[in-house]
Protein backbone atom coordinates (compact mmCIF):
# COMPACT_ATOMS: atom_id res chain seq x y z
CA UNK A 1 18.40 7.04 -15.00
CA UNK A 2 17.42 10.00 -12.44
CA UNK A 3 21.12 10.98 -10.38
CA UNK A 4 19.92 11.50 -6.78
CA UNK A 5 20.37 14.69 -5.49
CA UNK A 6 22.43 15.85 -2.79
CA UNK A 7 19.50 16.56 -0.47
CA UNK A 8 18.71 13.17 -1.05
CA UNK A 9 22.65 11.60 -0.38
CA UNK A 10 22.77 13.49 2.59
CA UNK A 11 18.87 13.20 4.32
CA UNK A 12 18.51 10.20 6.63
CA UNK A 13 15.13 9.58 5.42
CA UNK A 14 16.50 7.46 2.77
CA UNK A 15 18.05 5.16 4.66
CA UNK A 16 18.06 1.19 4.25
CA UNK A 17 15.86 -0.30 6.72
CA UNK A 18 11.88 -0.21 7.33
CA UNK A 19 9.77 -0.80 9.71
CA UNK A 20 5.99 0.56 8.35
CA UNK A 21 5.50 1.20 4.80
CA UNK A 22 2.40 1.52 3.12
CA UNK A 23 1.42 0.88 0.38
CA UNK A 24 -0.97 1.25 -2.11
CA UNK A 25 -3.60 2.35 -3.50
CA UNK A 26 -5.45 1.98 -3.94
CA UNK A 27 -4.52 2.61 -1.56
CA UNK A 28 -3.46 -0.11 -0.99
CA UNK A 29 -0.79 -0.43 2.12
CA UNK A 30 1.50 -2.97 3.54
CA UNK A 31 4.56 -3.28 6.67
CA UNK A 32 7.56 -4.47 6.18
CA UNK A 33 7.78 -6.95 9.49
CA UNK A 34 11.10 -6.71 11.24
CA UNK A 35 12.45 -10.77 12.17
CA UNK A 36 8.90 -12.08 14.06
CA UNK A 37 9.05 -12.35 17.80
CA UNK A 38 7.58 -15.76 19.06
CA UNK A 39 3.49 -15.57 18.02
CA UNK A 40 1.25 -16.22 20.63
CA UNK A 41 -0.46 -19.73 21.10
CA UNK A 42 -3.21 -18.61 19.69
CA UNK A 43 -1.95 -18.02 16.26
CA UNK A 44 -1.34 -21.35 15.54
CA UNK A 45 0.68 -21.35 12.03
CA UNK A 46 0.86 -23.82 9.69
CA UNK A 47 3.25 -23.82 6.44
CA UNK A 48 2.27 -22.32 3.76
CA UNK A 49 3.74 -21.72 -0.01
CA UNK A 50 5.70 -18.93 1.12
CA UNK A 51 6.64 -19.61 4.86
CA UNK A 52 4.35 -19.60 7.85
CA UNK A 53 0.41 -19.27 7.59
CA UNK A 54 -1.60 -18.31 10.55
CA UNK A 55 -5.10 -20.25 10.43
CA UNK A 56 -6.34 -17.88 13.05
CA UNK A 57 -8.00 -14.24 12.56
CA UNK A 58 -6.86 -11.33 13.85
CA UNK A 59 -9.36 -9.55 12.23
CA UNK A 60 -12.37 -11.05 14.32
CA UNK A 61 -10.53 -10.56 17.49
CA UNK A 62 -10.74 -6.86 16.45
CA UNK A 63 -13.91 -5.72 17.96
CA UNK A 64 -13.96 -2.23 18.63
CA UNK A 65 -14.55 0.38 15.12
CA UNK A 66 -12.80 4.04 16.32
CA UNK A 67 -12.92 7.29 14.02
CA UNK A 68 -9.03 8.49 14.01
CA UNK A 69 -9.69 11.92 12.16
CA UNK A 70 -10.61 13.47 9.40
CA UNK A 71 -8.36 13.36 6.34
CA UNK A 72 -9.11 17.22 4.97
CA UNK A 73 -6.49 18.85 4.36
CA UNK A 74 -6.95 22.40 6.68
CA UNK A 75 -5.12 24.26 4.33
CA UNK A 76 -6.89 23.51 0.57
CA UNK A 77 -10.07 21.42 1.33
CA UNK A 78 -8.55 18.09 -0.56
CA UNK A 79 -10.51 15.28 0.30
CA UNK A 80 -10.98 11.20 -1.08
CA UNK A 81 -8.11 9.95 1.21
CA UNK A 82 -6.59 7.14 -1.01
CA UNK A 83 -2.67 6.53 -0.29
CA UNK A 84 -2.06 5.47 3.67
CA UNK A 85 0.63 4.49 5.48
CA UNK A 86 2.42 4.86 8.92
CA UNK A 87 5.39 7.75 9.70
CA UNK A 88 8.24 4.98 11.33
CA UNK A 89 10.30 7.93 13.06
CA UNK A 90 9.84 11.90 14.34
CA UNK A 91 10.74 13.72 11.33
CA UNK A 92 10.10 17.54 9.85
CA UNK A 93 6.05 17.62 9.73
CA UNK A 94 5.51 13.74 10.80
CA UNK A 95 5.62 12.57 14.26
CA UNK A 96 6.70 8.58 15.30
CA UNK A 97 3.85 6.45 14.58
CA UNK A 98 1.70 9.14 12.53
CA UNK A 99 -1.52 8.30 9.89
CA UNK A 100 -0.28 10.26 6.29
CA UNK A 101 -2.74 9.70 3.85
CA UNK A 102 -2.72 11.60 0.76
CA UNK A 103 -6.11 13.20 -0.94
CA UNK A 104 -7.51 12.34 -4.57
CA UNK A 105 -9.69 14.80 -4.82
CA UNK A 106 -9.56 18.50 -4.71
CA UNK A 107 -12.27 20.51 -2.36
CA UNK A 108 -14.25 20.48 -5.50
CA UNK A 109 -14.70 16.44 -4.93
CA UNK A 110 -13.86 15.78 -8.61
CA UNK A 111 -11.96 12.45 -8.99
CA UNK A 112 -8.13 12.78 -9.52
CA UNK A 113 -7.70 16.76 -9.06
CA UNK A 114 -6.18 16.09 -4.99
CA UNK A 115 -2.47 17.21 -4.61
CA UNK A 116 -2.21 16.95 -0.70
CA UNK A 117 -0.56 14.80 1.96
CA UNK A 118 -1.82 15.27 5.51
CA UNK A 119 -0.95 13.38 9.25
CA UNK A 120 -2.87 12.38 11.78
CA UNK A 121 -1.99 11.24 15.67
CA UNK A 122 -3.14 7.96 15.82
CA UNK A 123 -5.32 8.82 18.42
CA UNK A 124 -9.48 9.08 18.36
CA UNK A 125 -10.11 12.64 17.96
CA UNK A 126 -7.16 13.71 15.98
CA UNK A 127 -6.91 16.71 13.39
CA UNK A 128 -5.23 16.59 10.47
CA UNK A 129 -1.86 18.42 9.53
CA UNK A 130 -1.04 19.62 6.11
CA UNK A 131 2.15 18.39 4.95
CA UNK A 132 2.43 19.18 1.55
CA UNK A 133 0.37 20.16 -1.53
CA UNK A 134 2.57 20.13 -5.00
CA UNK A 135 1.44 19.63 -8.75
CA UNK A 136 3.45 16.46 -8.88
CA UNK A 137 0.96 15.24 -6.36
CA UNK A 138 -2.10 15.14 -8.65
CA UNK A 139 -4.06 12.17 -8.36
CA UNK A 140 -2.16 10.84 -5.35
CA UNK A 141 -3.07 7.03 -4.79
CA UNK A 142 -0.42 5.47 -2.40
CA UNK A 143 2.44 6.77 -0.36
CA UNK A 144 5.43 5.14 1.29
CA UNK A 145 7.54 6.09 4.00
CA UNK A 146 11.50 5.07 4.38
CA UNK A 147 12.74 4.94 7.88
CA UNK A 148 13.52 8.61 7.61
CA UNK A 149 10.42 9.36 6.95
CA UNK A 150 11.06 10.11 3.27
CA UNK A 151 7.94 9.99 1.10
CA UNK A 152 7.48 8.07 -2.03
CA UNK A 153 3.87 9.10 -3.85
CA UNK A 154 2.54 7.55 -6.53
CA UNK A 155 0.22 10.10 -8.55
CA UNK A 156 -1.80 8.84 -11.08
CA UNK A 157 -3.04 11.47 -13.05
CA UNK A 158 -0.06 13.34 -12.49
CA UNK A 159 1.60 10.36 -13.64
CA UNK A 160 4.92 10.67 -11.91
CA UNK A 161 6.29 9.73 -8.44
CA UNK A 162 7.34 12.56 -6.53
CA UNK A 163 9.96 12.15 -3.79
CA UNK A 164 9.08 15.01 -0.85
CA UNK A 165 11.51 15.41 2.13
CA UNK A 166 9.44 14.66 5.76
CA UNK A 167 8.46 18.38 5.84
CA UNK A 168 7.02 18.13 2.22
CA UNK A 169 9.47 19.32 0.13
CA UNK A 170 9.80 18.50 -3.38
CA UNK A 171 13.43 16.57 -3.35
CA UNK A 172 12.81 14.63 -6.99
CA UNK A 173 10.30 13.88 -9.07
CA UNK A 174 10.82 10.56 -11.10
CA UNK A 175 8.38 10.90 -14.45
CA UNK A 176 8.59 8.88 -17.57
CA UNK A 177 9.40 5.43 -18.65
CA UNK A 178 8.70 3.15 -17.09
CA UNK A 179 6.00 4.67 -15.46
CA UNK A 180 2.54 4.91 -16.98
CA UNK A 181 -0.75 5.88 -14.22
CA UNK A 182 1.75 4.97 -11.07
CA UNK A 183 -1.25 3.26 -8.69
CA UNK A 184 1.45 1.49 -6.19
CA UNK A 185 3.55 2.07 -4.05
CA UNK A 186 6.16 0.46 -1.61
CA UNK A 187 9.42 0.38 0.32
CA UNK A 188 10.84 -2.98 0.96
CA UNK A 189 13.79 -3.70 3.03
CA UNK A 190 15.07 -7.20 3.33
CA UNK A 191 16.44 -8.79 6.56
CA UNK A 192 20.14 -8.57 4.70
CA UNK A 193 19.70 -4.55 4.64
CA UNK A 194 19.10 -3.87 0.73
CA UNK A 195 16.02 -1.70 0.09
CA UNK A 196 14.26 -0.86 -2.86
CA UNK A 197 10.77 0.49 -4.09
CA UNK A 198 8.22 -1.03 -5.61
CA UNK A 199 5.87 0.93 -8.23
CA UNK A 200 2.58 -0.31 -9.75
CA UNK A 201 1.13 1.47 -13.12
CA UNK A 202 -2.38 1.32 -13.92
CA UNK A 203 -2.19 1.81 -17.52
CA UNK A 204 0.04 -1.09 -18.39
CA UNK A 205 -0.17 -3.46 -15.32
CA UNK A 206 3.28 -4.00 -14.54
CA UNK A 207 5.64 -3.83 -12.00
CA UNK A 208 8.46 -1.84 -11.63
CA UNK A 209 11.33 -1.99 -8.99
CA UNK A 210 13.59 1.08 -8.17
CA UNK A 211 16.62 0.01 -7.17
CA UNK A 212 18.21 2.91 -5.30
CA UNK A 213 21.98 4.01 -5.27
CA UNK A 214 24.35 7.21 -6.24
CA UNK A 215 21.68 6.77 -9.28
CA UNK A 216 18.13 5.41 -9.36
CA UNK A 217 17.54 2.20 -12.01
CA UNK A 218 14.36 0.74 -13.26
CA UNK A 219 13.58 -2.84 -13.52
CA UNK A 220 10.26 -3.55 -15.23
CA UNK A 221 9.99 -7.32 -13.20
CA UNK A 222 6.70 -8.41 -14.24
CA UNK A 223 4.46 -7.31 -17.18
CA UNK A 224 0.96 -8.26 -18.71
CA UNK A 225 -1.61 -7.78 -15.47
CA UNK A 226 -5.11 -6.79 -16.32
CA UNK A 227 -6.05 -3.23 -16.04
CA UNK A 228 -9.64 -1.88 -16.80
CA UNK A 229 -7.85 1.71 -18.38
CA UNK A 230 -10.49 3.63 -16.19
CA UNK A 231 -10.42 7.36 -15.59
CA UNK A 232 -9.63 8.62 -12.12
CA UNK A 233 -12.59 7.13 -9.65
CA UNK A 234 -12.63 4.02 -11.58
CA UNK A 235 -9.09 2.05 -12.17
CA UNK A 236 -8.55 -1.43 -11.84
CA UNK A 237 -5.11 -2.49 -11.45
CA UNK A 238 -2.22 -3.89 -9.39
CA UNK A 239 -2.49 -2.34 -6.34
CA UNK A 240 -1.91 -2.43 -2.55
CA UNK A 241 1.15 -3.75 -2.03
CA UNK A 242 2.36 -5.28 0.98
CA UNK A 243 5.90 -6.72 1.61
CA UNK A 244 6.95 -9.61 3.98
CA UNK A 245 10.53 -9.19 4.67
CA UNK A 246 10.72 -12.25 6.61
CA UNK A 247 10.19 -14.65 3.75
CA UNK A 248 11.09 -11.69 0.68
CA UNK A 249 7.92 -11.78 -0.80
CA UNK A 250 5.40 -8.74 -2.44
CA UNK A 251 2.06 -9.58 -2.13
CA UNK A 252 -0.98 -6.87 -4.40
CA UNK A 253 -4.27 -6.98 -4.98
CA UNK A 254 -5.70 -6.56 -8.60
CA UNK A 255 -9.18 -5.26 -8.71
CA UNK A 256 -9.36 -6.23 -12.52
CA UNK A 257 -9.46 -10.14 -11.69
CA UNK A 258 -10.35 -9.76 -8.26
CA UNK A 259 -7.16 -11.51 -6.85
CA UNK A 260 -4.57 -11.44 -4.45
CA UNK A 261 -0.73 -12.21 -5.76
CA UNK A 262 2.55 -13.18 -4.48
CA UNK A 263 6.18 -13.21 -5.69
CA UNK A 264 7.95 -14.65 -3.47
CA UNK A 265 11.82 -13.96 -4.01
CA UNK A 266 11.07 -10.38 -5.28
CA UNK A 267 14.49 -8.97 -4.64
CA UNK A 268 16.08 -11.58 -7.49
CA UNK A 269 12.90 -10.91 -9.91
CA UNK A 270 15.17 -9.51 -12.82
CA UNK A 271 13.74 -7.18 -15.24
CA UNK A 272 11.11 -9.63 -16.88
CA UNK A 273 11.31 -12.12 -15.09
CA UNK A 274 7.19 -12.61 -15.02
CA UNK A 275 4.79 -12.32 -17.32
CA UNK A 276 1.09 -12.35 -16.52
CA UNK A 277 -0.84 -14.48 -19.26
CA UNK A 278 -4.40 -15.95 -19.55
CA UNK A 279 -6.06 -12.82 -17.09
CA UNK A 280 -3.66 -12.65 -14.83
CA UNK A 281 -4.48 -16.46 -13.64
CA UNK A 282 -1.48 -17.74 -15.20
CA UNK A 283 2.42 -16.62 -15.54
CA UNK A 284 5.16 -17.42 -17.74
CA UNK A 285 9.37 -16.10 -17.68
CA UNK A 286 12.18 -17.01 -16.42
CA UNK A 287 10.35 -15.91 -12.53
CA UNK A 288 7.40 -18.15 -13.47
CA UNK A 289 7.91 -20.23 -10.58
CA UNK A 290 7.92 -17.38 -8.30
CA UNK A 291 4.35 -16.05 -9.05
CA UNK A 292 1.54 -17.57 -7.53
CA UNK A 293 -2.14 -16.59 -6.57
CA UNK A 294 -3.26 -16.45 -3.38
CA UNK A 295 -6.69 -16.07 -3.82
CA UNK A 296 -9.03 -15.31 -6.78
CA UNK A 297 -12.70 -14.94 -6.84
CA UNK A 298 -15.42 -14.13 -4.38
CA UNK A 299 -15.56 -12.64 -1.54
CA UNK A 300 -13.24 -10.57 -3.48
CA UNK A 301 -14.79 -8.02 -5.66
CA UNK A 302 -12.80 -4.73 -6.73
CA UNK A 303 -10.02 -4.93 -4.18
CA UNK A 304 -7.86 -2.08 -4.14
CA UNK A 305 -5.95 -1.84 -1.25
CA UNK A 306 -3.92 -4.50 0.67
CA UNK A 307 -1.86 -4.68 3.97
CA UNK A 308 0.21 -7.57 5.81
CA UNK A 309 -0.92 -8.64 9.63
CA UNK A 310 2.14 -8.96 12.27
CA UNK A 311 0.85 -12.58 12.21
CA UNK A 312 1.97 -12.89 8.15
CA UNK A 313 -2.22 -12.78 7.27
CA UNK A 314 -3.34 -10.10 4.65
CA UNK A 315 -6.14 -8.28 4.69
CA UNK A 316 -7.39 -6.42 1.47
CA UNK A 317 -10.46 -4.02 0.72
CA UNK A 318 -13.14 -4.06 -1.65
CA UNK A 319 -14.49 -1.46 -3.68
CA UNK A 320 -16.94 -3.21 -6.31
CA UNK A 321 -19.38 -5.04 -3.67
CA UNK A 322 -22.74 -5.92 -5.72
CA UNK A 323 -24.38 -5.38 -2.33
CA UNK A 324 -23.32 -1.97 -1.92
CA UNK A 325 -20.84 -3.13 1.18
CA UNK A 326 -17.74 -2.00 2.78
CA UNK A 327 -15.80 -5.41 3.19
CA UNK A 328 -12.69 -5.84 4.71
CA UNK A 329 -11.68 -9.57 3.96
CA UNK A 330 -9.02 -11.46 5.95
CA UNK A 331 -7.20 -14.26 4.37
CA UNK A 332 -4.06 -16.52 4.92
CA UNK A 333 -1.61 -16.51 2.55
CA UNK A 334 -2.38 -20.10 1.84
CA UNK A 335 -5.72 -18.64 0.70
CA UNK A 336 -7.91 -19.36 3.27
CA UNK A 337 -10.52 -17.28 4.04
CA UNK A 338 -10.28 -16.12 8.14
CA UNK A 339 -12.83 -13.04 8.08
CA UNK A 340 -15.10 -10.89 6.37
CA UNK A 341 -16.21 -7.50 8.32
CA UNK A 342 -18.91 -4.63 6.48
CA UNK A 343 -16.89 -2.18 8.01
CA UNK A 344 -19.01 0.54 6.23
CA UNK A 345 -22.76 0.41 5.72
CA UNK A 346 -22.80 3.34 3.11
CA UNK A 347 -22.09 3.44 0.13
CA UNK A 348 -19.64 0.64 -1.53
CA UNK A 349 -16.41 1.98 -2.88
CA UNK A 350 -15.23 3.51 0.42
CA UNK A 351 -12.22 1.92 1.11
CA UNK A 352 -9.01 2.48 0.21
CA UNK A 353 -5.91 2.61 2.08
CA UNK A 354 -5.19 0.12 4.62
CA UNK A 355 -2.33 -0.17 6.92
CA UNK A 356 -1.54 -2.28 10.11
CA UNK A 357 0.53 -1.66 12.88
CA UNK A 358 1.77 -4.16 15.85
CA UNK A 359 4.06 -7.15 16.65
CA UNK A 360 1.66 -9.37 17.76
CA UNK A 361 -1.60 -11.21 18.52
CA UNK A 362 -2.89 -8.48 20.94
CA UNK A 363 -1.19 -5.09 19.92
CA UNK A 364 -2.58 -5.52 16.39
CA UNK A 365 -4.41 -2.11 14.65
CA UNK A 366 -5.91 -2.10 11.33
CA UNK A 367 -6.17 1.16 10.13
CA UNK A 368 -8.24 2.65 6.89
CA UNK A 369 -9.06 5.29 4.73
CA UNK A 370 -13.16 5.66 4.82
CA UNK A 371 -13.79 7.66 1.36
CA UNK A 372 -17.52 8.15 2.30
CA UNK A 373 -16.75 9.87 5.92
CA UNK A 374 -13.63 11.25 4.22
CA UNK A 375 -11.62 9.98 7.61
CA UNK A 376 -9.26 7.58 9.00
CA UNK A 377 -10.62 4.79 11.05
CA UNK A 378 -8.99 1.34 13.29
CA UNK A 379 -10.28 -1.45 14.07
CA UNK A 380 -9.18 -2.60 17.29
CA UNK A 381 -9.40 -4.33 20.75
């Protein structure tokens, strides 16, 4: 157990409620949505194994494709923008509402050497800001944000998770058990006001949850997830969280299988409570019952990163497209596919980090990390 430091009792940016985090990996990213304001006709929701299902996509409504920025950092040249997520407040280096992505790569462009974190205004045209560079930041894949704008970076080769103040200061960094290749990474705050992070590790395909208090605890919830044990540029994991706080339920993406998973009731998941068995396909523990896939199989293919629509859809991001495409593929969480968009005609294995802001139907913005252009772009009205 890591004691929190005194920096850390007494900044606001650990406080217990959320309203963007990102998450993953991969990019991967999520948002914690605050209690849902009446949807829009259009969304027309039907249940669903975890709550409410919209049968409707957002992402086809979203027409317009807008370059944000570029992610290099100005100060060190760090580039291969994995981690993104959304800053909720105005804090130290991050303004309300700002991109932060975090680089894998070094200037030199080899995978896994990046240390940086950078912002962007979510505006067309924007520059980036440096925010921190650190040696627990090696390997950066995900980042999330608290409501103080306290970041949480998972850092793969590394292989710790640093905890920086808003202005990028080293606060903590939590290394060892039971961390192995973090690859994961997200704050989830439930509609009763407990919080904790959730942690992904590449090496062993597990889950961890840190519970946060005058110390910091680990519970290892789910084991046994297929992992591919690739170097940096080419691990296949758990990944791209995204957390629905309306129905308490963590939703990742596992390039390994090519699925998308659920636990619904994540905050009661106690350590072990799931284990992953035949692939990944089935589960067994105590938890069993709270484990489900989502979706498995084509169009999926690689997907890394993963983030929750205002209207409860996901939307996830592939990296291993035979074609040599860029999809972005929406689905229901009742595993129906809504969408598939090429959102990148070069290269495949561009995307990364995705993140959406919004409340509803027409102020949705899908944000993403485009590895080949080495910027941030939306997708939007």
């Amino acid at each position: 157990m890591l004691s929190r430091p005194k920096e850390f009792q007494r900044n606001g940016a650990f406080a217990l409620a959320a309203i963007f985090i990102m998450a993953g990996c991969n990019g991967g990213i999520g948002r914690v949505i605050t209690p849902a304001a009446p949807q829009p006709a259009l969304s027309r929701n039907v249940p669903s194994a975890d709550g409410i299902s919209s049968e409707v996509s957002l992402l086809k409504q979203l027409k317009k494709q807008v370059v944000i920025g570029s992610t290099v950092d100005p100060q060190n040249g760090a580039q291969n923008p994995y981690g993104l997520t959304v800053a909720p407040i105005t804090a130290g280096s991050l303004t309300k509402g700002d991109l932060v992505a975090c680089n894998f790569n070094a200037k030199s462009n080899k995978q896994g050497t990046g240390a940086s974190i950078v912002a962007l205004h979510p505006i067309a045209g924007s520059t980036p800001t440096h925010v921190s560079s650190n040696k627990t930041l090696v390997g950066c894949d995900a980042l999330a944000l608290d409501t103080g704008d306290g970041i949480w970076a998972a850092s793969m080769v590394a292989n710790d998770n640093p905890v920086l103040s808003p202005s990028g200061k080293l606060i903590t960094n939590i290394s060892g058990k039971p961390f192995d290749q973090p690859w994961g990474q997200i704050y989830a705050q439930t509609q009763s006001g407990s919080a904790a992070f959730y942690a992904t590790n590449a090496r062993t395909g597990t889950i961890v949850r840190i519970n946060l208090g005058s110390k910091f605890t680990y519970d290892v919830i789910a084991t046994g997830f297929p992992v591919n044990h690739g170097v940096p540029g080419t691990a296949l994991a758990p990944s791209g969280l995204a957390y629905d706080a309306s129905i308490d339920t963590l939703y990742f993406a596992d390039g390994k299988n090519d699925t998308v998973v659920a636990f619904k009731n994540v905050t009661k998941i106690p350590k072990g409570g799931i284990k992953a068995v035949d692939g990944g396909m089935k589960f067994s523990g105590p938890s069993a019952g709270d484990a489900r896939i989502v979706f498995a199989g084509k169009p999926l293919n690689g997907p890394i990163s993963t983030a929750l629509l205002p209207d409860h859809n996901l939307v996830t991001g592939n990296t291993l497209d035979p074609a040599g495409k860029n999809l972005i593929i929406e689905l229901s969480v009742s595993g129906k596919i809504l969408e598939v968009r090429n959102v990148d005609t070069g290269a495949a294995g561009a995307l990364f980090g995705i993140v959406a802001t919004g409340t509803n139907d027409s102020n949705t913005k899908i944000y993403f990390n485009d590895d080949n252009d080495n910027n941030v772009q939306v997708l939007e009205r």
